[in-house]
Protein backbone atom coordinates (compact mmCIF):
# COMPACT_ATOMS: atom_id res chain seq x y z
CA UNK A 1 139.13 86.61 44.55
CA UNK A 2 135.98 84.71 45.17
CA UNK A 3 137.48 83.85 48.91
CA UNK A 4 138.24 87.09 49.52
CA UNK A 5 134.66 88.27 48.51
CA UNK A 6 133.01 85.54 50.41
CA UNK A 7 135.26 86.24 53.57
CA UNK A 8 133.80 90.22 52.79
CA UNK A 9 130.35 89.26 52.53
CA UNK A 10 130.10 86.97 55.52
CA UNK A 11 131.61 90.08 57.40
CA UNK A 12 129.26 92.52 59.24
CA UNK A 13 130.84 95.52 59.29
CA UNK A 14 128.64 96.78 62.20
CA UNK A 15 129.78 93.85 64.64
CA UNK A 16 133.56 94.36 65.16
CA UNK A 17 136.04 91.34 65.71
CA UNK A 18 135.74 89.53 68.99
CA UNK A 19 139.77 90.00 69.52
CA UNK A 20 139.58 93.80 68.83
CA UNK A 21 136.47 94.15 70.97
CA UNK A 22 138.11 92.23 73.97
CA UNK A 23 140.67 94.20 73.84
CA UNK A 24 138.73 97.54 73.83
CA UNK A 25 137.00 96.22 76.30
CA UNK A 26 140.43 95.89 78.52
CA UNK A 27 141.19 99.17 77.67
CA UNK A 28 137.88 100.90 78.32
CA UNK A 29 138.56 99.64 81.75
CA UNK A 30 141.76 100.31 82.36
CA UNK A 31 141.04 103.88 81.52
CA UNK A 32 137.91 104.05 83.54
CA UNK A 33 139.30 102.45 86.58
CA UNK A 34 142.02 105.26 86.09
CA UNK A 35 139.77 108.07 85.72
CA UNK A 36 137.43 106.21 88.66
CA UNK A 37 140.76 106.35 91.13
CA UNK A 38 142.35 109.74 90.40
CA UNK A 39 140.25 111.84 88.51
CA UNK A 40 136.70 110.62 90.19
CA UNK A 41 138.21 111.90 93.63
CA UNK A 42 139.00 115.34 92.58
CA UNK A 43 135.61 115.90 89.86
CA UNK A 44 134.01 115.24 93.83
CA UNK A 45 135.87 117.26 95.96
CA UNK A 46 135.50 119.98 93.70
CA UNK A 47 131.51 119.51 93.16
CA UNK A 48 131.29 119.26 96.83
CA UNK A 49 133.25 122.56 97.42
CA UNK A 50 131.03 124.36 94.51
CA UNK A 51 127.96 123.11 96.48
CA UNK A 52 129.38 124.20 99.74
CA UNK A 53 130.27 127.72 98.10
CA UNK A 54 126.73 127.26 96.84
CA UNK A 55 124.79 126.38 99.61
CA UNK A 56 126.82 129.01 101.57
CA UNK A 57 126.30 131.80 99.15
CA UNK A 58 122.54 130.88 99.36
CA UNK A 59 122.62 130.99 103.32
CA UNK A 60 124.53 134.60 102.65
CA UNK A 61 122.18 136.18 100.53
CA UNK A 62 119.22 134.59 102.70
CA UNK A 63 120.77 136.28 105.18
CA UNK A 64 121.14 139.06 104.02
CA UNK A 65 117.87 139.15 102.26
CA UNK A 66 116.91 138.90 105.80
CA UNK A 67 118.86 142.00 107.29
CA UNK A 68 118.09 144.35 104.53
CA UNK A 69 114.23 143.20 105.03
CA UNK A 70 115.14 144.12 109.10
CA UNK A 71 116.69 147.46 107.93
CA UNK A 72 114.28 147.98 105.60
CA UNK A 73 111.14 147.84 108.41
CA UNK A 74 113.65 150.07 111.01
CA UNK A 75 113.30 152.36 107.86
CA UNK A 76 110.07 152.12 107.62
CA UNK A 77 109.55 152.62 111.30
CA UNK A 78 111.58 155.52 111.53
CA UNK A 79 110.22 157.05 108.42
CA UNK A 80 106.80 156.71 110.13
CA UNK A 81 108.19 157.90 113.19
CA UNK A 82 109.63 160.63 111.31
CA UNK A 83 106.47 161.85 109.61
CA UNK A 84 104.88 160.98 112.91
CA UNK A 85 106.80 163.90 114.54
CA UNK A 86 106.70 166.11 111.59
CA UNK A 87 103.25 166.01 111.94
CA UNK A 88 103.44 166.64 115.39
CA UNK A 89 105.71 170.01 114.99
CA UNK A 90 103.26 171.10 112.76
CA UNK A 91 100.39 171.20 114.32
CA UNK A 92 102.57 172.33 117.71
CA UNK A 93 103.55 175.30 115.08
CA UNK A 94 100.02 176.28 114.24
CA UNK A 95 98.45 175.89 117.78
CA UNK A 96 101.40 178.16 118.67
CA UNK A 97 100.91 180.61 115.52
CA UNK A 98 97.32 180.47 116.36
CA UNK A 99 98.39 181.46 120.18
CA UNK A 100 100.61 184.16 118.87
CA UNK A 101 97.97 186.00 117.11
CA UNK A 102 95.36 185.93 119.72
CA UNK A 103 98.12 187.42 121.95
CA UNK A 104 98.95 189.69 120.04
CA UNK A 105 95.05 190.83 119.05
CA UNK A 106 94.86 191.15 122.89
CA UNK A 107 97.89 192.94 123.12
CA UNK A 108 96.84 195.52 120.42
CA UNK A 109 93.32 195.46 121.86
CA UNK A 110 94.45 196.47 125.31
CA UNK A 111 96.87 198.70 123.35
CA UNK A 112 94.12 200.36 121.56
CA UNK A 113 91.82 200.50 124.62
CA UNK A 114 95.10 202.38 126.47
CA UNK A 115 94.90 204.66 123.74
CA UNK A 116 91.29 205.69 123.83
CA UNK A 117 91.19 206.45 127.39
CA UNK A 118 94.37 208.50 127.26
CA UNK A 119 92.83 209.93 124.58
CA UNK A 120 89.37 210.71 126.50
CA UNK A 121 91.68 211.50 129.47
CA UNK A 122 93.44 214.08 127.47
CA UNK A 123 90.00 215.37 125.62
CA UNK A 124 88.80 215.73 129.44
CA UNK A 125 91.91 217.57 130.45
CA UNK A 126 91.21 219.84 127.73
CA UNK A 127 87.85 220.32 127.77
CA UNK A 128 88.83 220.89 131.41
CA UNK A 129 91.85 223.51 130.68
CA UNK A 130 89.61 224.86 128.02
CA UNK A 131 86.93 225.55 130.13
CA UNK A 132 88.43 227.20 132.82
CA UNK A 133 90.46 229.84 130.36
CA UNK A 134 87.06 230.22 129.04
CA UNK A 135 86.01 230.43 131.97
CA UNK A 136 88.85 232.95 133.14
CA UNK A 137 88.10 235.16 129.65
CA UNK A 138 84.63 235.22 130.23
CA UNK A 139 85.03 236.27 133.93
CA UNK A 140 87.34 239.09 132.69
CA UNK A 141 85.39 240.10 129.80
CA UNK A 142 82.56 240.32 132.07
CA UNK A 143 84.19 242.40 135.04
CA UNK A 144 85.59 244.92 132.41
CA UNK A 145 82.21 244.74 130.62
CA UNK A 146 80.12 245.25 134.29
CA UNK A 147 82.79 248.16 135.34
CA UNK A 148 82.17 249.99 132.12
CA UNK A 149 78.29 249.62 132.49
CA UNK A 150 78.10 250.22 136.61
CA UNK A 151 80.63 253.16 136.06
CA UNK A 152 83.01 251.93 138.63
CA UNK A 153 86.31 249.09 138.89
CA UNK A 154 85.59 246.02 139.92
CA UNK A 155 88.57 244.73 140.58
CA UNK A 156 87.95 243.15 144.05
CA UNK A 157 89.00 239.78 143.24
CA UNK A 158 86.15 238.24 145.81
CA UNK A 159 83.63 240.82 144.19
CA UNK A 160 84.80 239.80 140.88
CA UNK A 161 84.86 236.11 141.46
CA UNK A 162 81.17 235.72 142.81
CA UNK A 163 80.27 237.40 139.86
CA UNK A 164 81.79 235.39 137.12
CA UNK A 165 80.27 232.29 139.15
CA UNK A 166 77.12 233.59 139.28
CA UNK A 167 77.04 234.30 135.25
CA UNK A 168 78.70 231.23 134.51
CA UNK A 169 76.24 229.10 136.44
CA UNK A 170 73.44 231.53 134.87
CA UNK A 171 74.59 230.63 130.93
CA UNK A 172 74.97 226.92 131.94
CA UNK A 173 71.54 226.60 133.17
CA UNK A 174 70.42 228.68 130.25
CA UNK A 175 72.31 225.42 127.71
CA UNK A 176 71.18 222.78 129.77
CA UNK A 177 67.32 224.04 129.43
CA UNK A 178 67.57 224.63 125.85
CA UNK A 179 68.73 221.12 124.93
């Protein structure tokens, strides 16, 4: 038992036997050059084909980073444009509002001016009318009042017409020099 304790002790158990290590060794590289030849190949081509898809999805979104950032100004643009013309309208609406109304305060001026002198057209045609049925009245009151008084018809319509001129002009000189 003493050989078998020696042989233990003299044994590292951290440093494995040279026979089992060569042999590891030989394995470790069979199974490396293996995985170098067949599996090495295809960890590549597909690493190479996720960076392409990579890359490529990069490029795509830089892309399209760029065409929504072109859309995105023809927005802009047109939105300014938009407003731009709003604007525009607008103030085209109030100048013509503003246009409107002083046409139609002319129109209802002139309509209103119309008005007056048709009306002072009509008072004058009135005053006119009234005047000469006064006029008529007065001359007729004044015949029948100058028969009764003179005792005789005066019915001549020349007689009678001088008459009523004369005491018409009479009573209008009479108003004019009492104002």
């Amino acid at each position: 038992m003493n050989l078998l304790v020696l042989a233990a002790e003299t044994e590292n158990p951290l440093v494995p036997p040279i026979p089992e290590l060569v042999i590891g060794l030989i394995a470790f590289v069979i199974v490396f050059g293996f995985l170098a030849k067949k599996l090495l190949p295809n960890i590549n081509k597909v690493l190479d084909e996720r960076r392409e898809q990579i890359e490529g999805g990069i490029e795509k979104a830089e892309a399209a980073q760029t065409e929504a950032q072109s859309v995105l100004e023809q927005y802009k643009a047109q939105l300014a444009e938009a407003r731009h013309e709003a604007a525009r309208l607008r103030q085209e609406a109030l100048e013509q509002g503003t246009a409107l109304k002083e046409e139609l305060r002319a129109e209802g001026q002139r309509q209103r001016e119309e008005i007056i002198a048709a009306g002072h057209a009509q008072i004058a045609a009135d005053r006119k009318a009234a005047s000469q049925a006064l006029r008529q009245d007065v001359g007729k009151l004044a015949t029948d009042l100058a028969g009764k008084l003179v005792g005789e018809s005066l019915e001549d319509a020349a007689r009678q017409s001088r008459t009523i001129d004369r005491f018409l002009s009479e009573l209008e000189e009479k108003a004019e020099a009492a104002r």
